[in-house]
Protein backbone atom coordinates (compact mmCIF):
# COMPACT_ATOMS: atom_id res chain seq x y z
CA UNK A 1 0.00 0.00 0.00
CA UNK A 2 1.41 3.15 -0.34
CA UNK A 3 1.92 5.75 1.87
CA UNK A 4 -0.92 8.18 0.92
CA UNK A 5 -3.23 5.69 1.82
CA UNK A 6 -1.73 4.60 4.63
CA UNK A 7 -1.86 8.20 6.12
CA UNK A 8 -5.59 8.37 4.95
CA UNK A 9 -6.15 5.11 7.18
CA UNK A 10 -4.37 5.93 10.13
CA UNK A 11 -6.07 9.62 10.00
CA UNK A 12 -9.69 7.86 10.03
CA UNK A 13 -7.96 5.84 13.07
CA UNK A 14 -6.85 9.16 14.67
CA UNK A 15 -10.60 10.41 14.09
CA UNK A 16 -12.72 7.71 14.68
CA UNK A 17 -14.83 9.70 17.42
CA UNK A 18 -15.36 12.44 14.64
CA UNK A 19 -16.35 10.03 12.56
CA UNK A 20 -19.53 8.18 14.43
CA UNK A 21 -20.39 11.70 15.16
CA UNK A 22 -20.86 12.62 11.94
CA UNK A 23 -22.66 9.52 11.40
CA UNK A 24 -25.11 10.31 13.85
CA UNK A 25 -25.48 13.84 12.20
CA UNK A 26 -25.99 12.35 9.26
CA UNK A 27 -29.10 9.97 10.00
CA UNK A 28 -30.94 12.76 10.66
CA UNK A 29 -30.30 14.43 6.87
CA UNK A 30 -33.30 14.22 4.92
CA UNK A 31 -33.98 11.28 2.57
CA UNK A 32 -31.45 11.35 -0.60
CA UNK A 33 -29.32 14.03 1.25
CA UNK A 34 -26.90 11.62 2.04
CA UNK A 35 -26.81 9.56 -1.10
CA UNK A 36 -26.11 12.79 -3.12
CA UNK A 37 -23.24 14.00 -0.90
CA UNK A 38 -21.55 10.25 -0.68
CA UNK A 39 -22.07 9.22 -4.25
CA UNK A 40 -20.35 12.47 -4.85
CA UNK A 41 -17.30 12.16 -2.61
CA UNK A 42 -17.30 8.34 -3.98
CA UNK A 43 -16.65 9.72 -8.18
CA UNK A 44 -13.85 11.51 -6.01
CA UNK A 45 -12.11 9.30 -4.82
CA UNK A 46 -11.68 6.51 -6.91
CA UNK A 47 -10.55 8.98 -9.88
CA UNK A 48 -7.84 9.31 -7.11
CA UNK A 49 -7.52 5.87 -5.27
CA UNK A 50 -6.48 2.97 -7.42
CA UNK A 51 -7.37 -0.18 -5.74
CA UNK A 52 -4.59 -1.65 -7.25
CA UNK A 53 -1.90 0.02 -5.57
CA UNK A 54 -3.56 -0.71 -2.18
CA UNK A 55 -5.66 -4.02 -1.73
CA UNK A 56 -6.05 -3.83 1.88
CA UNK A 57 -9.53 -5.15 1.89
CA UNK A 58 -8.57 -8.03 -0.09
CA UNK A 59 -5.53 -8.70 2.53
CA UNK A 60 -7.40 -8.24 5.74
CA UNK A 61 -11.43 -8.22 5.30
CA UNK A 62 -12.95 -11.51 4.22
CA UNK A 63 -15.83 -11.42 2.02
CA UNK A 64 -19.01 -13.50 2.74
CA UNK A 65 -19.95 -15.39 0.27
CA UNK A 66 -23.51 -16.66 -0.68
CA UNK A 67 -24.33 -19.72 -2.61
CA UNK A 68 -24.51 -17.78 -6.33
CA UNK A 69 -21.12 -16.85 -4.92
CA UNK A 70 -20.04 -20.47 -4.29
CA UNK A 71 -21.64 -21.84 -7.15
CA UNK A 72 -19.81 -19.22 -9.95
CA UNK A 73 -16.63 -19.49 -8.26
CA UNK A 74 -16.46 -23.16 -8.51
CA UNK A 75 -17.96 -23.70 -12.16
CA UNK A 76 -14.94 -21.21 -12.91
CA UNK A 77 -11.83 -23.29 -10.61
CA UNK A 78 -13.37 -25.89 -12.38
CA UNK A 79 -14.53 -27.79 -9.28
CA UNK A 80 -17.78 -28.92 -7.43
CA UNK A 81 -19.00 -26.40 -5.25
CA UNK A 82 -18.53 -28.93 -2.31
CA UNK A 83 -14.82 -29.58 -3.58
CA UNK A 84 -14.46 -25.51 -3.68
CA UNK A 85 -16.51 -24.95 0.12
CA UNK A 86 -14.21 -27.62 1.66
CA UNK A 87 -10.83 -26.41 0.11
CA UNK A 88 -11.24 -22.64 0.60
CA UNK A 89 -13.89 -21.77 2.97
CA UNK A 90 -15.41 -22.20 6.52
CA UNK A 91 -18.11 -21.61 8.42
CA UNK A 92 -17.64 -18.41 10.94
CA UNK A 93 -19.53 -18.01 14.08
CA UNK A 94 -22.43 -15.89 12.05
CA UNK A 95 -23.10 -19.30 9.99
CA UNK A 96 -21.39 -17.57 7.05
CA UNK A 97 -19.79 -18.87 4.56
CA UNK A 98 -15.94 -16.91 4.64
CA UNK A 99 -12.59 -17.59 3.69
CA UNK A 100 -10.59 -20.14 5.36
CA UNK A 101 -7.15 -17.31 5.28
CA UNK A 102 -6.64 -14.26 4.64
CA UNK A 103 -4.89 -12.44 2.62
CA UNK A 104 -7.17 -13.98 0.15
CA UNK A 105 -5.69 -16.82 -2.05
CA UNK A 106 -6.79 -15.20 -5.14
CA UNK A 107 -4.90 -12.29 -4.56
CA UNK A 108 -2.05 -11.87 -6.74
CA UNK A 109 1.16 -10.10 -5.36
CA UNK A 110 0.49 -7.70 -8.20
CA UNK A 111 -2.86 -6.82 -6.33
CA UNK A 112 -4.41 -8.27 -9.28
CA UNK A 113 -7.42 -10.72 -8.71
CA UNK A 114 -7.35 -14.32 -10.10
CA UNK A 115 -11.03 -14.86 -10.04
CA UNK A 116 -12.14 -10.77 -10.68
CA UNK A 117 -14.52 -11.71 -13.11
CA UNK A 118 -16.38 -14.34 -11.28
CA UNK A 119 -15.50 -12.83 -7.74
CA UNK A 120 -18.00 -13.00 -5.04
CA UNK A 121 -20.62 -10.22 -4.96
CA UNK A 122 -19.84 -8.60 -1.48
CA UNK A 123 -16.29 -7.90 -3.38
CA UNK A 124 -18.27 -6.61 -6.52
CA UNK A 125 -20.05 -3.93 -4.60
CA UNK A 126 -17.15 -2.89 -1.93
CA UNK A 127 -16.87 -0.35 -0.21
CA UNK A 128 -20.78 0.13 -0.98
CA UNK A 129 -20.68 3.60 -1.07
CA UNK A 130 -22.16 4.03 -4.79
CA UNK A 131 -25.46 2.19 -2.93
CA UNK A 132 -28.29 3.58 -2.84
CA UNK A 133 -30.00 4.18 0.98
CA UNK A 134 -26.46 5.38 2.38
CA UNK A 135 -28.21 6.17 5.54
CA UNK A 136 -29.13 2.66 6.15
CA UNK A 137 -25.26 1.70 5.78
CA UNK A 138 -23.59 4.58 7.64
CA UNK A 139 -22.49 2.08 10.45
CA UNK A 140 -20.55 -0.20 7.79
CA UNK A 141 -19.50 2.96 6.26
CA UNK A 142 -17.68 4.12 9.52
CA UNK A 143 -15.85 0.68 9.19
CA UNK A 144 -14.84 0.61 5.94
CA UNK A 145 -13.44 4.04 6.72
CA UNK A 146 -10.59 2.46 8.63
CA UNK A 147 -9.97 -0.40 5.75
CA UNK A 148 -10.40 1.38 2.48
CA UNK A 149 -8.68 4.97 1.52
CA UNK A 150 -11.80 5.75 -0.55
CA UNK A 151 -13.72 5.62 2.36
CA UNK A 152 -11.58 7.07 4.48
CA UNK A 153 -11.45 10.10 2.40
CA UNK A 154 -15.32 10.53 1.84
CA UNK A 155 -15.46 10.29 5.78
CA UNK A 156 -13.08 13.01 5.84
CA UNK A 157 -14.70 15.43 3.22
CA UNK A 158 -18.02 14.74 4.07
């Protein structure tokens, strides 16, 4: 990762208190408020944040995966979904299907992903800030804010 977004990350750290209370500020915006502002700050950053030069959710934040997930990944490795669940993944204490390891094993050292088209849809739609209904998310938001220098950065300009 480089250093920009490591100083992005540890400044979310630094203001994590600021942070929930702007959260709390924020549930009280009126409907679409919130959307507009964060959809905004998301075209933002990711014209300046290149995922590929960081990769720090796909080196410390599992991904749950459903059984669409399971099913695509598998037909893809070439495997039967059983074969794929039993070599990969396990079941964590939510009953969720999740990654045996992490950093993830598809994760090339180029950041690059092995399986990026077929990749499981909670990794499709991170850091979920181009959602719609951003107010029903701002909790998740906060905590992406500390694992993702997008986020971090719409936390800080919002």
């Amino acid at each position: 990762m480089i250093e920009e977004y490591k100083v992005l990350l540890e400044q979310a750290r630094l203001e994590r208190k600021n942070i929930e209370n702007k959260i709390k500020g924020l549930k009280k915006s009126k409907k679409g408020e919130v959307d507009k502002r964060i959809h905004q700050l998301h075209d933002e950053a990711f014209e300046q944040i290149d995922c590929l030069k960081c990769a720090n959710c796909c080196t410390t934040t599992g991904p749950l995966l459903n059984q669409k997930d399971i099913e695509r990944i598998a037909r893809f490795k070439q495997m039967k979904p059983g074969e794929f669940v039993s070599q990969f993944l396990h079941i964590d204490e939510d009953h969720d299907y999740v990654f045996k390891k992490m950093p993830c094993v598809f994760l090339g050292d180029d950041h690059y992903c092995s399986i990026y088209d077929v990749r499981p849809k909670a990794c499709r739609e991170y850091p979920h800030t181009d959602r719609v209904n951003q107010q029903g998310i701002l909790s998740l938001t906060a905590k992406n804010a500390l694992i993702c220098p997008a986020v971090a950065y719409i936390m800080k300009n919002l």
